[in-house]
C-alpha atoms as a PDB file:
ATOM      1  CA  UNK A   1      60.384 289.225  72.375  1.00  0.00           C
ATOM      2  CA  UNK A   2      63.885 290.152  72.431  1.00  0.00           C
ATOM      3  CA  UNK A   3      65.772 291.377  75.659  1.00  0.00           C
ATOM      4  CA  UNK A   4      66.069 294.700  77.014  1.00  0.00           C
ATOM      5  CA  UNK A   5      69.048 296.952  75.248  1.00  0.00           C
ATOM      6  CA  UNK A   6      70.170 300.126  74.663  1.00  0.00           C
ATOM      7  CA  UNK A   7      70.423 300.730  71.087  1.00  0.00           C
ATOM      8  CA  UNK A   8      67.755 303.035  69.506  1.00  0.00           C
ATOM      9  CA  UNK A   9      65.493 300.732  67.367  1.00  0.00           C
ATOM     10  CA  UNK A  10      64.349 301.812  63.860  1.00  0.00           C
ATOM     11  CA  UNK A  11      61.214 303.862  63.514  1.00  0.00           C
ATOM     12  CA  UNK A  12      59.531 301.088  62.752  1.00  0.00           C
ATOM     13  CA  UNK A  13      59.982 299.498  65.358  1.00  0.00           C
ATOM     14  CA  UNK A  14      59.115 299.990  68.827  1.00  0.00           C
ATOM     15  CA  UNK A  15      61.554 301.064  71.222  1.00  0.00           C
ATOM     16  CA  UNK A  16      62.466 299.175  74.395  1.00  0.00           C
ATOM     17  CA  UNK A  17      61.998 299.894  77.849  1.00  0.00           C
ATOM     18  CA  UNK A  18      64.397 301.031  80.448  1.00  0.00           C
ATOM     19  CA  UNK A  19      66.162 297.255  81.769  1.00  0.00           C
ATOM     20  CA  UNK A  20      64.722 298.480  85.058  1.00  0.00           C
ATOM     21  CA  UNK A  21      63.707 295.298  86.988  1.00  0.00           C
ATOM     22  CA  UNK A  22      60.412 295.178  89.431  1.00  0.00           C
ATOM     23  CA  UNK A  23      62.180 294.908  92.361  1.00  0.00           C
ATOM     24  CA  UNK A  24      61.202 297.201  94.720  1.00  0.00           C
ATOM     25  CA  UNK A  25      57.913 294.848  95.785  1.00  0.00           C
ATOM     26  CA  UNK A  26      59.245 291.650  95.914  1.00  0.00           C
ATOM     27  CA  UNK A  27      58.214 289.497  98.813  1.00  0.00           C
ATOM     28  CA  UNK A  28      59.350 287.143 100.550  1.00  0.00           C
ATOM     29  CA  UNK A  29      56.956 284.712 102.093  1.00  0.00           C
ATOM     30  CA  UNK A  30      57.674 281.409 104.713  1.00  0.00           C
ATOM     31  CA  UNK A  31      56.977 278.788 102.150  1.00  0.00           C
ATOM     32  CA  UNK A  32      54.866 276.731 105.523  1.00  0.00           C
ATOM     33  CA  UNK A  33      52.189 279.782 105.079  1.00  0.00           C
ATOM     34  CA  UNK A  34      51.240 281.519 102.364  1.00  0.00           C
ATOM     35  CA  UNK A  35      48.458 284.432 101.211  1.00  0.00           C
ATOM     36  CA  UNK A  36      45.403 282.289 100.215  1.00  0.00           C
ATOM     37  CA  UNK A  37      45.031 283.671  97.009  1.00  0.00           C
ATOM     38  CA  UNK A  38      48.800 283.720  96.073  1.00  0.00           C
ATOM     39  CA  UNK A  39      48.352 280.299  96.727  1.00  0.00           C
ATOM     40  CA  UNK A  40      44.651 280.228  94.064  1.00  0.00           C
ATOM     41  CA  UNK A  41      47.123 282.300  91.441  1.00  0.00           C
ATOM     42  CA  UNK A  42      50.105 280.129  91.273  1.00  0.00           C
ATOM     43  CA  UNK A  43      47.797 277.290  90.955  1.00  0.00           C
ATOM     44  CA  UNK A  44      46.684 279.027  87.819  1.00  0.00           C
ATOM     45  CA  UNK A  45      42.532 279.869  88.938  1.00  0.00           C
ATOM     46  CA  UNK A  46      43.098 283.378  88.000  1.00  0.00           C
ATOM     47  CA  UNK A  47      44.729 286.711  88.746  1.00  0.00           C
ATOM     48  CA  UNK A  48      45.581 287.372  92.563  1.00  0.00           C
ATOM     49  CA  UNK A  49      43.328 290.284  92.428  1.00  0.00           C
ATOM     50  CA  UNK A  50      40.437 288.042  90.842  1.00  0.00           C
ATOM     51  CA  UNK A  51      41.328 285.767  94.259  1.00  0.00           C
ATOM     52  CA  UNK A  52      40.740 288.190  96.323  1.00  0.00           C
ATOM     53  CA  UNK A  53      37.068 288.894  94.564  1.00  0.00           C
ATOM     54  CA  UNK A  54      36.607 284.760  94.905  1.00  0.00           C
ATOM     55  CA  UNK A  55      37.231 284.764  98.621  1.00  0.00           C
ATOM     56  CA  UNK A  56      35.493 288.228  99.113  1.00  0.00           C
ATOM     57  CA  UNK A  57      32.452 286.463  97.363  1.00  0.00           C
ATOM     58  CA  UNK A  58      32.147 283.125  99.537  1.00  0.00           C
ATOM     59  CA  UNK A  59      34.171 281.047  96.242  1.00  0.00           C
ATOM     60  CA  UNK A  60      36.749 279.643  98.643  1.00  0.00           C
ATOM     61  CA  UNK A  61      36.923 277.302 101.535  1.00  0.00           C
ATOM     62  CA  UNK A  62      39.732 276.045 103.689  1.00  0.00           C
ATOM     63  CA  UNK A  63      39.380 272.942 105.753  1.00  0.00           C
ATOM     64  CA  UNK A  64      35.501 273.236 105.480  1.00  0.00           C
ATOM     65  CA  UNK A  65      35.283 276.694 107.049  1.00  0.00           C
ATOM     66  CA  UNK A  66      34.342 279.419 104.015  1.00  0.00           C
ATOM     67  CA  UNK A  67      37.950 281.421 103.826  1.00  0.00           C
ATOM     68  CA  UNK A  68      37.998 285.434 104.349  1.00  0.00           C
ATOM     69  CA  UNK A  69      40.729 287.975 103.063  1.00  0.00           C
ATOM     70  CA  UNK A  70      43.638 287.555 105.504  1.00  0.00           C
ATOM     71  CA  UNK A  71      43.543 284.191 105.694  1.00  0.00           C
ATOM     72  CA  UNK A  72      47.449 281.958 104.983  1.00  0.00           C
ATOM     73  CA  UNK A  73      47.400 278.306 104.501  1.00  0.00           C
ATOM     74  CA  UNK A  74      49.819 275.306 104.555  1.00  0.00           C
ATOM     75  CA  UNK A  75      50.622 272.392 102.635  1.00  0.00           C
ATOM     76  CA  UNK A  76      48.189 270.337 105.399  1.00  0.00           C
ATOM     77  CA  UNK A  77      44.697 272.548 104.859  1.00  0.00           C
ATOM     78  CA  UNK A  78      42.217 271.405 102.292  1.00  0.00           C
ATOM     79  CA  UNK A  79      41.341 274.163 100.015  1.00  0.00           C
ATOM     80  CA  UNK A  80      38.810 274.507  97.535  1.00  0.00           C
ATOM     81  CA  UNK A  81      37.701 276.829  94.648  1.00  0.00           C
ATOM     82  CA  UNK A  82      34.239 276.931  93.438  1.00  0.00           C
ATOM     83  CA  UNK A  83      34.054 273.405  95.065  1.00  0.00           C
ATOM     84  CA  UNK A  84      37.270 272.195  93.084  1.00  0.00           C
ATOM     85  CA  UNK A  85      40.460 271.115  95.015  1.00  0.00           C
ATOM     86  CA  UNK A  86      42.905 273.438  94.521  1.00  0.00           C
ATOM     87  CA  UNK A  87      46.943 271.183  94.360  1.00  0.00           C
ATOM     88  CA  UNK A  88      49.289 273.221  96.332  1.00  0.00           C
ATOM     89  CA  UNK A  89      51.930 274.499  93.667  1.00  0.00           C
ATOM     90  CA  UNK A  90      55.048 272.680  95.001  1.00  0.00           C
ATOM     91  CA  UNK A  91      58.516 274.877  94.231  1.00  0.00           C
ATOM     92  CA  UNK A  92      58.616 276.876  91.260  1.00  0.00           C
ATOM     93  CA  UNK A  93      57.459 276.061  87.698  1.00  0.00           C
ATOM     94  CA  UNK A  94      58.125 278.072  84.940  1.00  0.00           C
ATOM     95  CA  UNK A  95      55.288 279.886  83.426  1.00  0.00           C
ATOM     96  CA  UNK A  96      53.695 279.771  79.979  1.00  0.00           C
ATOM     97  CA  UNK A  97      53.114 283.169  77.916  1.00  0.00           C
ATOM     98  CA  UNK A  98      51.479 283.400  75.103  1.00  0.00           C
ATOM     99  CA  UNK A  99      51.280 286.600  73.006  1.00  0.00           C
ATOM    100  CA  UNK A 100      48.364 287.067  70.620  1.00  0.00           C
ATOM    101  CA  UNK A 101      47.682 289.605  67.849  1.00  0.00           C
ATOM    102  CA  UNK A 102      44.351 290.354  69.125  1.00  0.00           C
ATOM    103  CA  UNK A 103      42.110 291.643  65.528  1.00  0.00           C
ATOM    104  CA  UNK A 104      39.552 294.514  65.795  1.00  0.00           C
ATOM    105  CA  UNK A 105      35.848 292.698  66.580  1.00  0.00           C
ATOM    106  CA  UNK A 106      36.528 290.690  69.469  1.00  0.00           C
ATOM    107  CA  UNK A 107      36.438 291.072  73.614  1.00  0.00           C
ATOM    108  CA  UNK A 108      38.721 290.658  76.202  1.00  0.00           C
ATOM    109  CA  UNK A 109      36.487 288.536  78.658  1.00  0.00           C
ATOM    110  CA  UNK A 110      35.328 284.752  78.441  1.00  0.00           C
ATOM    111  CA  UNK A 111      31.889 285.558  78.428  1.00  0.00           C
ATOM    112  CA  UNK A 112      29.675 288.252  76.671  1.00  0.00           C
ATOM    113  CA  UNK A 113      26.003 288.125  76.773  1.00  0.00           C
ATOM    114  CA  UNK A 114      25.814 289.489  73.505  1.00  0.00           C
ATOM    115  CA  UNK A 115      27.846 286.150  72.340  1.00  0.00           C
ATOM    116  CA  UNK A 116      29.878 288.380  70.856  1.00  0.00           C
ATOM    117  CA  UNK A 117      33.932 286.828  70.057  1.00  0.00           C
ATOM    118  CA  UNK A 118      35.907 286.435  72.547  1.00  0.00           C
ATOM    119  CA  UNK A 119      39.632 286.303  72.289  1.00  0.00           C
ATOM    120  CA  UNK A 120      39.643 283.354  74.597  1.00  0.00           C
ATOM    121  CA  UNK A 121      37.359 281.534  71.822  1.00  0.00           C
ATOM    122  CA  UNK A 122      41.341 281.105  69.920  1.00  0.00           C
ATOM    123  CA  UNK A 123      43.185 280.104  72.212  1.00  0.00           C
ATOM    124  CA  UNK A 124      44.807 276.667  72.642  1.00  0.00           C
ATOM    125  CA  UNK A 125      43.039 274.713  75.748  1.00  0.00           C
ATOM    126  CA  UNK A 126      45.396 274.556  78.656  1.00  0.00           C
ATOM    127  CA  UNK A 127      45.987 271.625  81.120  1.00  0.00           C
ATOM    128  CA  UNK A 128      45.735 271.822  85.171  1.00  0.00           C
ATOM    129  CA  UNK A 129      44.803 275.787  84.984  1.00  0.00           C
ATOM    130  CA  UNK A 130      43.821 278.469  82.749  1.00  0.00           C
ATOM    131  CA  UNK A 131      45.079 281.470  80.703  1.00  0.00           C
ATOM    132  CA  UNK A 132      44.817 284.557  82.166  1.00  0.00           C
ATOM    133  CA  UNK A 133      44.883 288.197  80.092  1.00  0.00           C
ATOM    134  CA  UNK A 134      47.745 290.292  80.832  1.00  0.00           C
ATOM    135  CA  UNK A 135      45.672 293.717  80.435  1.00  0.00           C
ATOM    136  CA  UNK A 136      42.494 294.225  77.852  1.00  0.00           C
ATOM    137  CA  UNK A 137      42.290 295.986  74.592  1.00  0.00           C
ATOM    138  CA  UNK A 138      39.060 297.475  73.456  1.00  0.00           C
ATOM    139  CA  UNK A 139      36.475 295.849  71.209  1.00  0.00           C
ATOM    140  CA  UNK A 140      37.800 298.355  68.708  1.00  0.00           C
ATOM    141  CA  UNK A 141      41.559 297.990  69.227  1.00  0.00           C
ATOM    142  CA  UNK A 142      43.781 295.459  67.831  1.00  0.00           C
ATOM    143  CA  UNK A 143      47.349 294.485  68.548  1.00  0.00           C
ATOM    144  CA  UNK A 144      49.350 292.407  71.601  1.00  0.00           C
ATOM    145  CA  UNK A 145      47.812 291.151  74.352  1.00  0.00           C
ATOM    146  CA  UNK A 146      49.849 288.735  76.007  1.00  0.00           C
ATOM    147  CA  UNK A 147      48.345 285.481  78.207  1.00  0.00           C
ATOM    148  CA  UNK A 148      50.032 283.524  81.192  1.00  0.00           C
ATOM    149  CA  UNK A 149      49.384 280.647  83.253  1.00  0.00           C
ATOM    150  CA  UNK A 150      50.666 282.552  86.159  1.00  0.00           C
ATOM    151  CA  UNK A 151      48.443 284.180  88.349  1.00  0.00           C
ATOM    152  CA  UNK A 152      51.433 286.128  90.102  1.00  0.00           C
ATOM    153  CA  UNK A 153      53.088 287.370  86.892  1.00  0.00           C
ATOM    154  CA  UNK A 154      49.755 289.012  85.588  1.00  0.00           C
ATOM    155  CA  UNK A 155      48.833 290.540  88.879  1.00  0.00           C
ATOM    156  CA  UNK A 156      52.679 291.799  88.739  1.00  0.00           C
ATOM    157  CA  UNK A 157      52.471 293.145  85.199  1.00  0.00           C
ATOM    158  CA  UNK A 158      49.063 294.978  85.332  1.00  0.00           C
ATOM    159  CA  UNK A 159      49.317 296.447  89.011  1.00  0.00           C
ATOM    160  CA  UNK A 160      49.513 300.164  88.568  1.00  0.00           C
ATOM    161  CA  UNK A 161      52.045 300.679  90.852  1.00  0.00           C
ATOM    162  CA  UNK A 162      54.897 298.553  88.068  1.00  0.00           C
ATOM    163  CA  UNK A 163      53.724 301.640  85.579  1.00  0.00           C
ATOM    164  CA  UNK A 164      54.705 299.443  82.357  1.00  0.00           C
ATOM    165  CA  UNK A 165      55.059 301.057  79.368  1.00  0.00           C
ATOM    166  CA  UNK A 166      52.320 300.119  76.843  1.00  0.00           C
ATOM    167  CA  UNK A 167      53.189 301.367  73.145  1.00  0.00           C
ATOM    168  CA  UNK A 168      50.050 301.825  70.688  1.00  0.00           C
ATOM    169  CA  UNK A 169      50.681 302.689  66.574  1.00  0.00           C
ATOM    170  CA  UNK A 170      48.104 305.546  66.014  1.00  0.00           C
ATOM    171  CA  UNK A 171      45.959 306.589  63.010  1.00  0.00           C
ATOM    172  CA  UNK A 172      44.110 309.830  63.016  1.00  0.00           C
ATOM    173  CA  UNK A 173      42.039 312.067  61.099  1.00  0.00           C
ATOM    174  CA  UNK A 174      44.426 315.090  60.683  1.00  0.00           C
ATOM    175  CA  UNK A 175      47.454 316.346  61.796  1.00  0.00           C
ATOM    176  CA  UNK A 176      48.531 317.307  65.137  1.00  0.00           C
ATOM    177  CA  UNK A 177      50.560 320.516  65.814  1.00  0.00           C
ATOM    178  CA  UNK A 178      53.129 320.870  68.416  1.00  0.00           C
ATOM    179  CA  UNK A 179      50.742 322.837  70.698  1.00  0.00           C
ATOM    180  CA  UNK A 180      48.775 319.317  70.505  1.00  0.00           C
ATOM    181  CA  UNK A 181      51.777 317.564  71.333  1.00  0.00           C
ATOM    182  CA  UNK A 182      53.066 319.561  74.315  1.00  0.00           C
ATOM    183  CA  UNK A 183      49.644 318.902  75.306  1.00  0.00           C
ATOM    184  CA  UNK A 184      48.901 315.209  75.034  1.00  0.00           C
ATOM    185  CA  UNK A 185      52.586 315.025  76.857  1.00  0.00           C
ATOM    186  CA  UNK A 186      52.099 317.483  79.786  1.00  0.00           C
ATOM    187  CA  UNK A 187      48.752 316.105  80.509  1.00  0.00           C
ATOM    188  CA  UNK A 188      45.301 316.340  79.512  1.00  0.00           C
ATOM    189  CA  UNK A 189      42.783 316.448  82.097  1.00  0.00           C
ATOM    190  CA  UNK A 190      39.668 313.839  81.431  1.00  0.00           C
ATOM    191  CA  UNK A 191      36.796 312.671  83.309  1.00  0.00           C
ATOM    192  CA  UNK A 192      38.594 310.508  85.256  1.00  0.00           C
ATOM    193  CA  UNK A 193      41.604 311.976  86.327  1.00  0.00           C
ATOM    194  CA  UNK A 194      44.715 313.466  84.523  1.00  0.00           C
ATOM    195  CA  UNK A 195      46.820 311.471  81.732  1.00  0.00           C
ATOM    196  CA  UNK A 196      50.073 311.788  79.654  1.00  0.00           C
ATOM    197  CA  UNK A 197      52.065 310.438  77.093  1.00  0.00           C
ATOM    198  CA  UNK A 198      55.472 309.072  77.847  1.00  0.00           C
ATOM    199  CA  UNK A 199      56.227 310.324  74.507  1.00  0.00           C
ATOM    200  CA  UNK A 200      54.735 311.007  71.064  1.00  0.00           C
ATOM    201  CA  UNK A 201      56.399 310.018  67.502  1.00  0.00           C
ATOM    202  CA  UNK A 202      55.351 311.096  64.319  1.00  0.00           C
ATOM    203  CA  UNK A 203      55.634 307.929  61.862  1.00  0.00           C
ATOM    204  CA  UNK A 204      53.847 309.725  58.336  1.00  0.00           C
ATOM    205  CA  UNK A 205      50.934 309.550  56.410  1.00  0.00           C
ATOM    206  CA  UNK A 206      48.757 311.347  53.996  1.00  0.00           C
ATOM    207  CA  UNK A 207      47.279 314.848  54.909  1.00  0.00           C
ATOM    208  CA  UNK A 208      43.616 313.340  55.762  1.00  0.00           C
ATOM    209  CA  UNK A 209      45.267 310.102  57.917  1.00  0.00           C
ATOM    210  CA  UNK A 210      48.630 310.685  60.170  1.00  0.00           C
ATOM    211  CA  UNK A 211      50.213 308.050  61.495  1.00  0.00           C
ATOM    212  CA  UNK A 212      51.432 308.303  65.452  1.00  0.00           C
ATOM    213  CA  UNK A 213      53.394 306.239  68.284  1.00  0.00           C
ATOM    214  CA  UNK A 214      52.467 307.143  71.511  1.00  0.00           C
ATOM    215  CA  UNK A 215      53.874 305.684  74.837  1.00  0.00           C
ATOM    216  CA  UNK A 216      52.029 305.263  77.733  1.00  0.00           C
ATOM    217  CA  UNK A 217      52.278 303.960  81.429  1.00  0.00           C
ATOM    218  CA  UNK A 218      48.417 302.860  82.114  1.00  0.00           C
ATOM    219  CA  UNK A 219      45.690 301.460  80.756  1.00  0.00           C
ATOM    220  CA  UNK A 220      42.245 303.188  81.385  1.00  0.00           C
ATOM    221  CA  UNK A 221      38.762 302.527  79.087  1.00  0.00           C
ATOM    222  CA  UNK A 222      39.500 303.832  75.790  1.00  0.00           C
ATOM    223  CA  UNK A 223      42.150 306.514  77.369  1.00  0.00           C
ATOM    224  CA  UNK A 224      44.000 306.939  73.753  1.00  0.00           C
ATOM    225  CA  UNK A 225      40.974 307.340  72.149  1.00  0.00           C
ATOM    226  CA  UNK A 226      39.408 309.626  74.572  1.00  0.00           C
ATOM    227  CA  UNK A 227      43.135 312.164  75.057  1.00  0.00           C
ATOM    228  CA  UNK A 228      42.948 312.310  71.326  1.00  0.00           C
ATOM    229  CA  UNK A 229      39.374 313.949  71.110  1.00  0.00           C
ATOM    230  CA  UNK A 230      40.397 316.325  73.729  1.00  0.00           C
ATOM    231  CA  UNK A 231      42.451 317.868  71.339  1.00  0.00           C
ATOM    232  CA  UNK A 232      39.829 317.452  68.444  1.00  0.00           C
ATOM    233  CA  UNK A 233      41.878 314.474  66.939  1.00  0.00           C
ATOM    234  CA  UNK A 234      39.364 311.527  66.124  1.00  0.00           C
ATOM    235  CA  UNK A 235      41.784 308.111  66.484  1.00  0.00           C
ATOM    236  CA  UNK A 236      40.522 305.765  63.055  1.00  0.00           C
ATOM    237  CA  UNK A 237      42.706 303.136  63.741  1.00  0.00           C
ATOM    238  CA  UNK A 238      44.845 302.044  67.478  1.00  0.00           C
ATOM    239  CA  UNK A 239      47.003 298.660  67.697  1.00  0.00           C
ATOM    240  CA  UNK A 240      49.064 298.118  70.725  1.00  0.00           C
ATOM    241  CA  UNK A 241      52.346 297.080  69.193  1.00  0.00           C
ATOM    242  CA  UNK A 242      54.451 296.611  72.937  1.00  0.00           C
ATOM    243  CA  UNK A 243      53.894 296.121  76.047  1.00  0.00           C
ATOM    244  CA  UNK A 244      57.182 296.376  78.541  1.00  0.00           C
ATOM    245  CA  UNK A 245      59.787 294.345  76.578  1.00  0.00           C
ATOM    246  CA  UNK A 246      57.328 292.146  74.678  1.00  0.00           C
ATOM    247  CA  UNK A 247      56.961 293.436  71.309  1.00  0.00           C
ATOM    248  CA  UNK A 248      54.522 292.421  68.414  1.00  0.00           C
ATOM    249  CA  UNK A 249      56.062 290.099  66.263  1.00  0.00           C
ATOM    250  CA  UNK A 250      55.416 291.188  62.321  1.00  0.00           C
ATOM    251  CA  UNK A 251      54.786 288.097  61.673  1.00  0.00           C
ATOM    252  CA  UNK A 252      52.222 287.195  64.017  1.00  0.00           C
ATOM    253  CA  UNK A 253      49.137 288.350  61.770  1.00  0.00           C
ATOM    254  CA  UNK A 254      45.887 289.111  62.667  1.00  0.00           C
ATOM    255  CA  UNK A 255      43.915 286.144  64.961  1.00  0.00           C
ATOM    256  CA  UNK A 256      47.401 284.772  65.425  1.00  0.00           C
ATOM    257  CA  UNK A 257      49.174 283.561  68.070  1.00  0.00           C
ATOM    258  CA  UNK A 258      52.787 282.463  69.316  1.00  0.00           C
ATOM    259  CA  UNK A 259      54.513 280.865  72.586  1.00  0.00           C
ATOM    260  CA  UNK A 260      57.149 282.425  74.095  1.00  0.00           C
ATOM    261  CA  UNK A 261      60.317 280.066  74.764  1.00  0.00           C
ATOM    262  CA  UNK A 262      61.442 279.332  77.804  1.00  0.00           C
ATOM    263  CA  UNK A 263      64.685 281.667  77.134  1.00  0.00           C
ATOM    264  CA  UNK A 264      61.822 284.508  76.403  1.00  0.00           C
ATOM    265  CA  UNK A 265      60.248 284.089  79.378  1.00  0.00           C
ATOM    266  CA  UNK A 266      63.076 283.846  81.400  1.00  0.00           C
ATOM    267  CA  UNK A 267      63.498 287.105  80.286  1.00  0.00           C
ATOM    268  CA  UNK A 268      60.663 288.444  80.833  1.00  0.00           C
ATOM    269  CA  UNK A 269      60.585 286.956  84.297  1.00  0.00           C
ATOM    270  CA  UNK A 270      63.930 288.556  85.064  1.00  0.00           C
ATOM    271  CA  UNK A 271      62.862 291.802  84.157  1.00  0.00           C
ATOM    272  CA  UNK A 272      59.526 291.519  86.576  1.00  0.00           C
ATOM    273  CA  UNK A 273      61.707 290.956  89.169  1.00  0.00           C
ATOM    274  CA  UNK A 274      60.675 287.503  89.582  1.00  0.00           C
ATOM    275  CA  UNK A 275      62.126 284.106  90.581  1.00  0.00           C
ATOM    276  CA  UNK A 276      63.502 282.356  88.086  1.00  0.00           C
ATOM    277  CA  UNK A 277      62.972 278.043  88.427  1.00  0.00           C
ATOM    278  CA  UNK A 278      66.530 276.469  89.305  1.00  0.00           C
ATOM    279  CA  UNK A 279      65.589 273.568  86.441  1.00  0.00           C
ATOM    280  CA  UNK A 280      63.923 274.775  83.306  1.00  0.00           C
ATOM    281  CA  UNK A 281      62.017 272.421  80.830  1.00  0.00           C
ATOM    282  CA  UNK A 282      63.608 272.065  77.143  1.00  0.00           C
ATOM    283  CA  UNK A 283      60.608 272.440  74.962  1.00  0.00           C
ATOM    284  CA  UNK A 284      57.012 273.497  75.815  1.00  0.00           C
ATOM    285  CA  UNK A 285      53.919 271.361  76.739  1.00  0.00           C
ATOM    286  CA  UNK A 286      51.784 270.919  73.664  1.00  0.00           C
ATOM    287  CA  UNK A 287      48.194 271.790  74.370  1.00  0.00           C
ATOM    288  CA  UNK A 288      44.831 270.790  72.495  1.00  0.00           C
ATOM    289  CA  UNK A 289      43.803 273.342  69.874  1.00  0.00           C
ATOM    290  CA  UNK A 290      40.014 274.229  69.841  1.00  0.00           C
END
């Protein structure tokens, strides 16, 4: 991942987004009570959205009592999470990301009851919380997906309202025309509501496979796939090679993964429009591989 800039990349490379910070959201919270499930998310339990289900669903008590949405607790109250204590996250720590060239074959969940892979099955075990998925990618599609220990910096990154830019490398059966493209950019209307491309960049091919970049600012079930076949395109091959300013590293391979450093995620932090820890570590923790 390399910071935000303003130079035009190569065409085979990505470009960068805007070095627009989330800003506009941040909030500011008296450290003696916080949101309950800011509080589960920091500690690393899951997503603050996934908190919400937890407490929603009876997973959550404070002080004995079974907690409901609404509820802010102190350093004092006893909370815990499906019966575990949860340790108040004192001050900030800097998170851990992970970014992870996610092959075609394998699901973004922990469990599948066809026992299908998961890509949690690769990743390196983590101490005192959890890796949580910073988006999904289809069973079908390969490319970045990126993993944090921060509950606050994934619920940051995938809420809709922070529109980041996702950038897939497509492969399709034919060739699209610039009616197609004026199309696919003004908006194509699909079951589910109306979507656009950012932008559209043609990167070559033969005549029977053409090679695409398309730029996008959400993330619905198989939305590529599906804008494509609107215009009688069938997509053969999709790999999400950015997402924000975290690019796909060309030499993080297939079923391959790499930590960010602490400079990186500094970065990347910066750019979220998140705190930033006064004292940062020098090196990274070193977790168990599976």
């Amino acid at each position: 991942m390399s910071a935000p800039h303003s130079r035009q990349p190569r065409s085979t490379r990505p470009p960068k987004s805007p070095d627009t910070p989330f800003s506009d959201d941040t909030e500011t919270v008296d450290p003696a009570s916080q949101k309950l499930q800011k509080v589960l998310a920091a500690a690393g339990f899951g997503s603050r959205r996934e908190m919400e289900e937890w407490i929603g669903n009876g997973r959550v008590s404070v002080n004995g009592e079974v907690a409901t949405l609404g509820t802010r607790i102190t350093e004092e109250d006893r909370v815990l999470a499906d019966r575990r204590p949860v340790r108040w996250p004192f001050g900030l720590a800097l998170p851990r990301v992970l970014i992870y060239h996610k092959p075609e074959g394998e699901i973004v969940s922990r469990d599948d009851p066809g026992a299908r892979q998961t890509v949690f099955d690769n990743l390196p075990r983590i101490k005192n919380g959890k890796w949580i998925a910073i988006g999904r990618l289809d069973f079908n599609t390969e490319g970045l997906l990126i993993f944090t220990s921060d509950g606050e910096l994934a619920n940051r990154l995938m809420h809709p309202s922070f529109a980041v830019e996702r950038e897939y490398a497509v492969r399709i059966m034919g060739e699209l025309t610039r009616e197609h493209m004026q199309q696919l950019t003004s908006g194509i209307e699909l079951d589910d509501g109306l979507a656009r491309f950012e932008r559209i960049m043609e990167e070559g091919g033969d005549n029977s496979n053409r090679w695409y970049r398309v730029v996008i600012r959400e993330g619905r079930n198989r939305e590529i796939r599906r804008m494509f076949a609107e215009v009688g395109m069938m997509v053969s091959r999709l790999i999400r090679v950015r997402f924000g300013v975290v690019n796909l590293p060309a030499r993080v391979k297939r079923g391959k993964m790499m930590e960010l450093d602490v400079k990186q995620i500094v970065t990347l932090l910066k750019w979220a429009g998140m705190p930033v820890p006064d004292v940062l570590p020098q090196t990274r923790p070193q977790d168990k591989r599976r």
